[in-house]
C-alpha atoms as a PDB file:
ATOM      1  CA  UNK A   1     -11.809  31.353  17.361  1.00  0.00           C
ATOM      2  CA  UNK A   2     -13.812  32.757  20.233  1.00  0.00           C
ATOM      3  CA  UNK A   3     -17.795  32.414  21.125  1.00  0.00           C
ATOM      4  CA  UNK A   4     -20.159  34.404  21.955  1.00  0.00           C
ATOM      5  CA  UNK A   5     -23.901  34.104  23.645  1.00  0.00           C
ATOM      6  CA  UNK A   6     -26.190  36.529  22.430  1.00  0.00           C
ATOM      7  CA  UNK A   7     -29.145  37.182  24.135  1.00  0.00           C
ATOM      8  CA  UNK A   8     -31.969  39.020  22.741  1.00  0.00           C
ATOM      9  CA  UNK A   9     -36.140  39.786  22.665  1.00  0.00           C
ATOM     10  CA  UNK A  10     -38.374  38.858  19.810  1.00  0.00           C
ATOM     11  CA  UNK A  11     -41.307  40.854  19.541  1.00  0.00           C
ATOM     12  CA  UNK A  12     -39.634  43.270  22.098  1.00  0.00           C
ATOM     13  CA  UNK A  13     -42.160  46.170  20.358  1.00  0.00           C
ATOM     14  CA  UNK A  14     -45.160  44.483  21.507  1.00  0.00           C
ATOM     15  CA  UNK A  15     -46.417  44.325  25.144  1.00  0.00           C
ATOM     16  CA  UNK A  16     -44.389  42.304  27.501  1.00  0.00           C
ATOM     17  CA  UNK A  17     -46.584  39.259  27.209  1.00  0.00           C
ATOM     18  CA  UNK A  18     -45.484  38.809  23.831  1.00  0.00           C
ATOM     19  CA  UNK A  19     -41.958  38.468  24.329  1.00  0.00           C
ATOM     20  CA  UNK A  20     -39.951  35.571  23.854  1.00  0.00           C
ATOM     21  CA  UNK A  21     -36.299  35.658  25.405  1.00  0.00           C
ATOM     22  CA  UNK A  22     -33.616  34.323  22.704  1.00  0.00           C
ATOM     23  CA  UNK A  23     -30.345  33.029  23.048  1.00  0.00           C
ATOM     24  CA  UNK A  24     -27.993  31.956  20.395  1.00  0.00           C
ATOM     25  CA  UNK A  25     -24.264  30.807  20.731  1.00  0.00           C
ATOM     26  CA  UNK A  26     -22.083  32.430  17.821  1.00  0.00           C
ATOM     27  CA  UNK A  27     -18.608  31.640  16.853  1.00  0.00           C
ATOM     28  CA  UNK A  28     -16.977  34.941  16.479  1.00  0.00           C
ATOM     29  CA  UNK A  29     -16.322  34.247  12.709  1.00  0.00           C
ATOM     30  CA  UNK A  30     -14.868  37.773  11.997  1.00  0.00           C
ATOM     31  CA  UNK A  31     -11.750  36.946  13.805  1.00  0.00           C
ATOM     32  CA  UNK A  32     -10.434  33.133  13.007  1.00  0.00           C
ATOM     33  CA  UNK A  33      -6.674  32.301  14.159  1.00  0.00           C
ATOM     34  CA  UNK A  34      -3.946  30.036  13.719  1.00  0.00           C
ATOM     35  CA  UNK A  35      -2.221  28.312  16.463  1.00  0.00           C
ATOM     36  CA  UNK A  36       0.357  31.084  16.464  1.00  0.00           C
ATOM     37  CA  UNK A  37      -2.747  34.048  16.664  1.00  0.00           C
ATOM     38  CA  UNK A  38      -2.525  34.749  13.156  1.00  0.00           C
ATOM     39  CA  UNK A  39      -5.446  35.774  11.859  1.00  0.00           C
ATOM     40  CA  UNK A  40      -6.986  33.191   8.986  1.00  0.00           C
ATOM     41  CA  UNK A  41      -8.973  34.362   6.088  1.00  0.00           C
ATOM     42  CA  UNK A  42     -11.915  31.937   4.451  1.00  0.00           C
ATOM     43  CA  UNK A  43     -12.984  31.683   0.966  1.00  0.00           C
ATOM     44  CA  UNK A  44     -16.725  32.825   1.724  1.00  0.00           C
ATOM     45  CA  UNK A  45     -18.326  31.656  -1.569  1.00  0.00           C
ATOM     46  CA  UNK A  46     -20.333  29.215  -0.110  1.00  0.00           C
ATOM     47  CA  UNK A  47     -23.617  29.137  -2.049  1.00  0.00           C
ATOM     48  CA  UNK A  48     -26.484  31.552  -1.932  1.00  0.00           C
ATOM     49  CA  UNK A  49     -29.943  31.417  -0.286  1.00  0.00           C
ATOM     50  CA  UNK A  50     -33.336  31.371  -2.251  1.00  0.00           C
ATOM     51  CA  UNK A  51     -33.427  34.180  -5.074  1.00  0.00           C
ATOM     52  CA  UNK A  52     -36.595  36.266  -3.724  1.00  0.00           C
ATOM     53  CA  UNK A  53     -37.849  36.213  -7.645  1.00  0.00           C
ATOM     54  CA  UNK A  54     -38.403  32.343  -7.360  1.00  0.00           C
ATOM     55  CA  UNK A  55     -39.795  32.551  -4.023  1.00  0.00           C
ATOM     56  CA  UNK A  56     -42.445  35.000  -5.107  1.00  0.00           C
ATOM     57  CA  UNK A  57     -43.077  32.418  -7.840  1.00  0.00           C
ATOM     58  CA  UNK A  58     -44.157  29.903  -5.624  1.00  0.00           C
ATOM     59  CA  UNK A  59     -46.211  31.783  -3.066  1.00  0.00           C
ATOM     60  CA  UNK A  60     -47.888  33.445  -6.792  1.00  0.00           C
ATOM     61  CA  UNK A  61     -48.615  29.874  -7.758  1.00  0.00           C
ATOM     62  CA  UNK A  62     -50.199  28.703  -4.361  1.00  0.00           C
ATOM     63  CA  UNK A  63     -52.433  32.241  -3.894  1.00  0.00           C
ATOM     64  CA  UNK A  64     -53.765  31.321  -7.982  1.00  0.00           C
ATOM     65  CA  UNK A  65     -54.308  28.091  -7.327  1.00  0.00           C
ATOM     66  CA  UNK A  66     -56.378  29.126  -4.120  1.00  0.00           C
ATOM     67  CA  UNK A  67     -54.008  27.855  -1.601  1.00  0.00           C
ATOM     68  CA  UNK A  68     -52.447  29.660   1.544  1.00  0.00           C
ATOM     69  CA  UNK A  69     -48.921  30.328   2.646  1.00  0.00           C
ATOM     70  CA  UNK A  70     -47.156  29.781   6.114  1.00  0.00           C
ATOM     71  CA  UNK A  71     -43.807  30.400   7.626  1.00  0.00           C
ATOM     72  CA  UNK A  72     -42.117  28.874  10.309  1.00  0.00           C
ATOM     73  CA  UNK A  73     -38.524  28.751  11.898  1.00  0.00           C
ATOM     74  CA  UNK A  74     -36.272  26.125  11.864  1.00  0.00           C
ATOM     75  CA  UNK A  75     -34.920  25.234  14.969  1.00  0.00           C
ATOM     76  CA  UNK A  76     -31.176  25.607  16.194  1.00  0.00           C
ATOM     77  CA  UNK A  77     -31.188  25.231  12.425  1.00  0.00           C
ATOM     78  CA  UNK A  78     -27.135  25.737  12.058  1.00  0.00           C
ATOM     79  CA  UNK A  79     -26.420  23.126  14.922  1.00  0.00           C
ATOM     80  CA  UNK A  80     -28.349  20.706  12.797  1.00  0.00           C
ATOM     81  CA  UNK A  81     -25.498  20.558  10.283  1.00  0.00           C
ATOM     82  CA  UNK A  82     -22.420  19.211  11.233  1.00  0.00           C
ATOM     83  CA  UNK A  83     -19.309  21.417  10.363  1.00  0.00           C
ATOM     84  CA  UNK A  84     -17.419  20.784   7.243  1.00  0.00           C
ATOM     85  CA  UNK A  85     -14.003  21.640   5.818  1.00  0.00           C
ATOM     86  CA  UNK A  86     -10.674  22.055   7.901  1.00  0.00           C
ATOM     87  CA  UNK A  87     -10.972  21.258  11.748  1.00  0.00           C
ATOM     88  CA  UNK A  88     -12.083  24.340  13.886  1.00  0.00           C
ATOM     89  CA  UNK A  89     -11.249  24.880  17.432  1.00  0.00           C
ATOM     90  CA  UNK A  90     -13.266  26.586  20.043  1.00  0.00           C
ATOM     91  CA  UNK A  91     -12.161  29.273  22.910  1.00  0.00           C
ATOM     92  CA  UNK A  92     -15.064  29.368  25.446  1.00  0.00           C
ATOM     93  CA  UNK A  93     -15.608  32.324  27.465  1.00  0.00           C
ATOM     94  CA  UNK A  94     -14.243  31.884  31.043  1.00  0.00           C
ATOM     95  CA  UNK A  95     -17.306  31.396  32.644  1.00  0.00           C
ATOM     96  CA  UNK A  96     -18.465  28.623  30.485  1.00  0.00           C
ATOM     97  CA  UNK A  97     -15.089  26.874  31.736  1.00  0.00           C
ATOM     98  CA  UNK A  98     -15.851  23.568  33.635  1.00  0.00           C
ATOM     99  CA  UNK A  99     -14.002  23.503  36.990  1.00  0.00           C
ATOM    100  CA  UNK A 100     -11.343  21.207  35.860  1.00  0.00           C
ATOM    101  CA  UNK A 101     -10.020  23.752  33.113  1.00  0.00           C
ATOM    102  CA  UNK A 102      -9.086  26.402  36.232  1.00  0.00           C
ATOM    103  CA  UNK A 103      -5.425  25.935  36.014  1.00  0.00           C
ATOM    104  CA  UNK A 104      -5.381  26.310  32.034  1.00  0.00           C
ATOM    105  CA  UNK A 105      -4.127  29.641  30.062  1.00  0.00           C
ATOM    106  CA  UNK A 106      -6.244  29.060  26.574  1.00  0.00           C
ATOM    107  CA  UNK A 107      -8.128  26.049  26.382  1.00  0.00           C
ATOM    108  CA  UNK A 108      -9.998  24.525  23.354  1.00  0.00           C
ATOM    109  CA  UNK A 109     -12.162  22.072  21.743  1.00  0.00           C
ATOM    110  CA  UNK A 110     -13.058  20.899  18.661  1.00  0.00           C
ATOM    111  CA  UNK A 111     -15.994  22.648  16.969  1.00  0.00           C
ATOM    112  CA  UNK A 112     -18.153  20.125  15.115  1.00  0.00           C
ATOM    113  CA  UNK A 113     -21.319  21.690  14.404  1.00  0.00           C
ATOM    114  CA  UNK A 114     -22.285  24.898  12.414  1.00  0.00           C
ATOM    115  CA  UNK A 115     -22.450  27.849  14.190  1.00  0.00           C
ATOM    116  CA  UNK A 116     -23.964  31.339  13.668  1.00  0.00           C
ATOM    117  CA  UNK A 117     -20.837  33.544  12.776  1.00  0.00           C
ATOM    118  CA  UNK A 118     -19.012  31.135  10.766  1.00  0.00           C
ATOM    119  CA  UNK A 119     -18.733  32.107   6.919  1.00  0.00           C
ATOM    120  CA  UNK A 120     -19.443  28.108   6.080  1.00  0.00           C
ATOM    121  CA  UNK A 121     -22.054  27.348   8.329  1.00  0.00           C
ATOM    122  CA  UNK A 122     -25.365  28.252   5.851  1.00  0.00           C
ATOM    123  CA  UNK A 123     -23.655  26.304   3.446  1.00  0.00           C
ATOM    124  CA  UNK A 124     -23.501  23.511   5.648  1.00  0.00           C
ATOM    125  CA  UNK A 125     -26.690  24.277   6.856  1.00  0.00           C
ATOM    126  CA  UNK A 126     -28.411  24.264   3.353  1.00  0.00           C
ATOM    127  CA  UNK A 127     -26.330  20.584   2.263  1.00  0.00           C
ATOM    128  CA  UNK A 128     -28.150  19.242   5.574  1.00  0.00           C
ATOM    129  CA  UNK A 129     -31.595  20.501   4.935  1.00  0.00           C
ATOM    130  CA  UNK A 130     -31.063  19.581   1.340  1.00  0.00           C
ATOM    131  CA  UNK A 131     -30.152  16.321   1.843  1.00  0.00           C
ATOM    132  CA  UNK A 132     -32.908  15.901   4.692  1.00  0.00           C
ATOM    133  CA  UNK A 133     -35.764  16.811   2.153  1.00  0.00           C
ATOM    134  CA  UNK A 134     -34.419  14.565  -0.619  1.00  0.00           C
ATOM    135  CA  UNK A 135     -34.485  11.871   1.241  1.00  0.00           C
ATOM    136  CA  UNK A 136     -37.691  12.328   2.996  1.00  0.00           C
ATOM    137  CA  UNK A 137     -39.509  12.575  -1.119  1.00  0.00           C
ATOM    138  CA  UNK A 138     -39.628  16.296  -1.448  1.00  0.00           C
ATOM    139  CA  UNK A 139     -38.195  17.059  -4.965  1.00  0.00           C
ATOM    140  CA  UNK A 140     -36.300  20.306  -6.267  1.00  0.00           C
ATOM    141  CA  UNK A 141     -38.629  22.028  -8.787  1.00  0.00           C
ATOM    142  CA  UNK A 142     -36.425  23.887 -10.658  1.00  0.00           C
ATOM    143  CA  UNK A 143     -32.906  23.286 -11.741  1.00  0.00           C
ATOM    144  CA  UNK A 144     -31.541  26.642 -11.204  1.00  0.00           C
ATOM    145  CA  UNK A 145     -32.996  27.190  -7.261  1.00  0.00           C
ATOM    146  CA  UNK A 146     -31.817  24.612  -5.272  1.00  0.00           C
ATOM    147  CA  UNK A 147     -33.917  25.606  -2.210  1.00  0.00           C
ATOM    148  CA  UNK A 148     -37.260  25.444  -3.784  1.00  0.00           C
ATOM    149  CA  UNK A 149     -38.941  22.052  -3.488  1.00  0.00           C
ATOM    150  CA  UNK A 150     -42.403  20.432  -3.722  1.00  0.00           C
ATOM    151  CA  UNK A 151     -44.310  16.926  -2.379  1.00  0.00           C
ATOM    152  CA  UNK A 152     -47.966  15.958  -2.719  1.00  0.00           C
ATOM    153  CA  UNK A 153     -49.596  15.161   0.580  1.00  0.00           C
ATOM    154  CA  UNK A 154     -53.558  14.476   1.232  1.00  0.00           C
ATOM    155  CA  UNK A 155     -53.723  14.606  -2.891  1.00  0.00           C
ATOM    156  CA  UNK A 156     -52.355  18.040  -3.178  1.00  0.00           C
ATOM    157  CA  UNK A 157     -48.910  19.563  -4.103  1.00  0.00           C
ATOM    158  CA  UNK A 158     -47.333  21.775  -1.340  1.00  0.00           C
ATOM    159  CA  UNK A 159     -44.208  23.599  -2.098  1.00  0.00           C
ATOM    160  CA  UNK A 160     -41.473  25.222   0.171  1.00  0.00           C
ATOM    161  CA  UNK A 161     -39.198  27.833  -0.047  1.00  0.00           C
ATOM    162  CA  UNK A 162     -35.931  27.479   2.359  1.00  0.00           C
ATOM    163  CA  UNK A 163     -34.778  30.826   2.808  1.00  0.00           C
ATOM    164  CA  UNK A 164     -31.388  30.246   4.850  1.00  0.00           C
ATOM    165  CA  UNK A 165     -33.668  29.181   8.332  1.00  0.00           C
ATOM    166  CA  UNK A 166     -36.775  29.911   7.521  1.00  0.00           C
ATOM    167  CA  UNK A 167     -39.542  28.191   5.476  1.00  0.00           C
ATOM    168  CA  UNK A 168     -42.940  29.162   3.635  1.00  0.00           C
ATOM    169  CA  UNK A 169     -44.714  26.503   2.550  1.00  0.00           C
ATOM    170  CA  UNK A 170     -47.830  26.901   0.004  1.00  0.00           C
ATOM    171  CA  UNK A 171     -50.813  24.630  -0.503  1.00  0.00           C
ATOM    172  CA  UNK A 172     -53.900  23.461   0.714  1.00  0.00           C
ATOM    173  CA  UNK A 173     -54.628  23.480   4.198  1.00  0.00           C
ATOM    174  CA  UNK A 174     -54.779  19.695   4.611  1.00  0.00           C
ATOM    175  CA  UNK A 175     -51.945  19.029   2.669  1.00  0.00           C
ATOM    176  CA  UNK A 176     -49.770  22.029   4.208  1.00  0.00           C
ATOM    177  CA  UNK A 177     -50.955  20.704   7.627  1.00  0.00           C
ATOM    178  CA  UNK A 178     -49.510  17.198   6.849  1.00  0.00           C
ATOM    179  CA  UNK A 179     -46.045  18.572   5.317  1.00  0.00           C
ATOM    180  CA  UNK A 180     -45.646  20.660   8.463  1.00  0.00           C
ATOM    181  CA  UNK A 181     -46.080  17.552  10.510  1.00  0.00           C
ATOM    182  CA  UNK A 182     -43.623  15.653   8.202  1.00  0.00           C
ATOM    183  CA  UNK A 183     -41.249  18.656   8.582  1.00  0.00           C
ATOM    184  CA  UNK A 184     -40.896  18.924  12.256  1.00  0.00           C
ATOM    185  CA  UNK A 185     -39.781  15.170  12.594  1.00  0.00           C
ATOM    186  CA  UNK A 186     -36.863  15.532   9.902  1.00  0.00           C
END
């Protein structure tokens, strides 16, 4: 399958200081080919994000309870998870080529991490995070929404929504403060 750098502005509508330059490297998903350029569909039921009624739930719950709410970004979130199911191969662009690759007609190598494009990488991406919270404490709160978790820290329950890359988490300010920390070094 191909890839593809996309560059882009965040915050572009807001004056020029604002802006924050964004690149992201995508496997071209859409089109995924055998070795003899066949094109390869995927089974693309690979789990679901968040429902938004249990997010609104928790971010209910924290606002009652006198609490505040914060989201955040995870970072290169997809390239966290490594790649499951049936080996993928990567065709670079040309000018990503090292040197050495100059006399070669369609080189390739082995993708190994989730990428943006990829119909399997969020569900990679959520089994990582998953498994990253479990095992740092956090616990699921409810059986039926698998991305909706909560830990006590400084004496007081914070919960978190993962909504495919992005979290909210609700609490206190200490405690949110201290889960943030705890967060950023998973």
């Amino acid at each position: 399958m191909g890839f593809k750098i996309i560059v882009g502005i965040k915050h572009y509508e807001e004056g020029e200081e604002q802006h924050i330059y964004k690149a992201r490297g995508c496997a071209t998903g859409n089109w995924v080919q055998d070795i003899f350029g066949h094109q390869v569909f995927e089974d693309d039921l690979f789990g679901r994000p968040v429902a938004m009624t249990g997010a609104r739930v928790v971010m209910a719950q924290t606002l009652l309870k006198g609490g505040d709410l914060e989201q955040a970004d995870a970072n290169n979130a997809y390239c966290q998870a490594k790649l499951k199911g049936p080996q993928k191969w990567l065709k670079l662009p040309k000018h990503l080529w090292p040197a050495e690759w100059s006399g070669m007609k369609c080189p390739v190598i082995p993708l190994e991490r989730a990428l943006y494009g990829l119909v399997r990488s969020n569900f990679d991406w959520n089994d990582h995070c998953d498994s990253k919270l479990l095992g740092a404490g956090w616990r699921r709160c409810w059986s039926g929404e698998k991305f909706i978790y909560d830990k006590t820290f400084c004496g007081s329950r914070v919960k978190l929504v993962v909504y495919v890359d992005d979290f909210v988490a609700g609490g206190k300010d200490d405690a949110r403060a201290a889960a943030w920390v705890e967060l950023r070094e998973l």
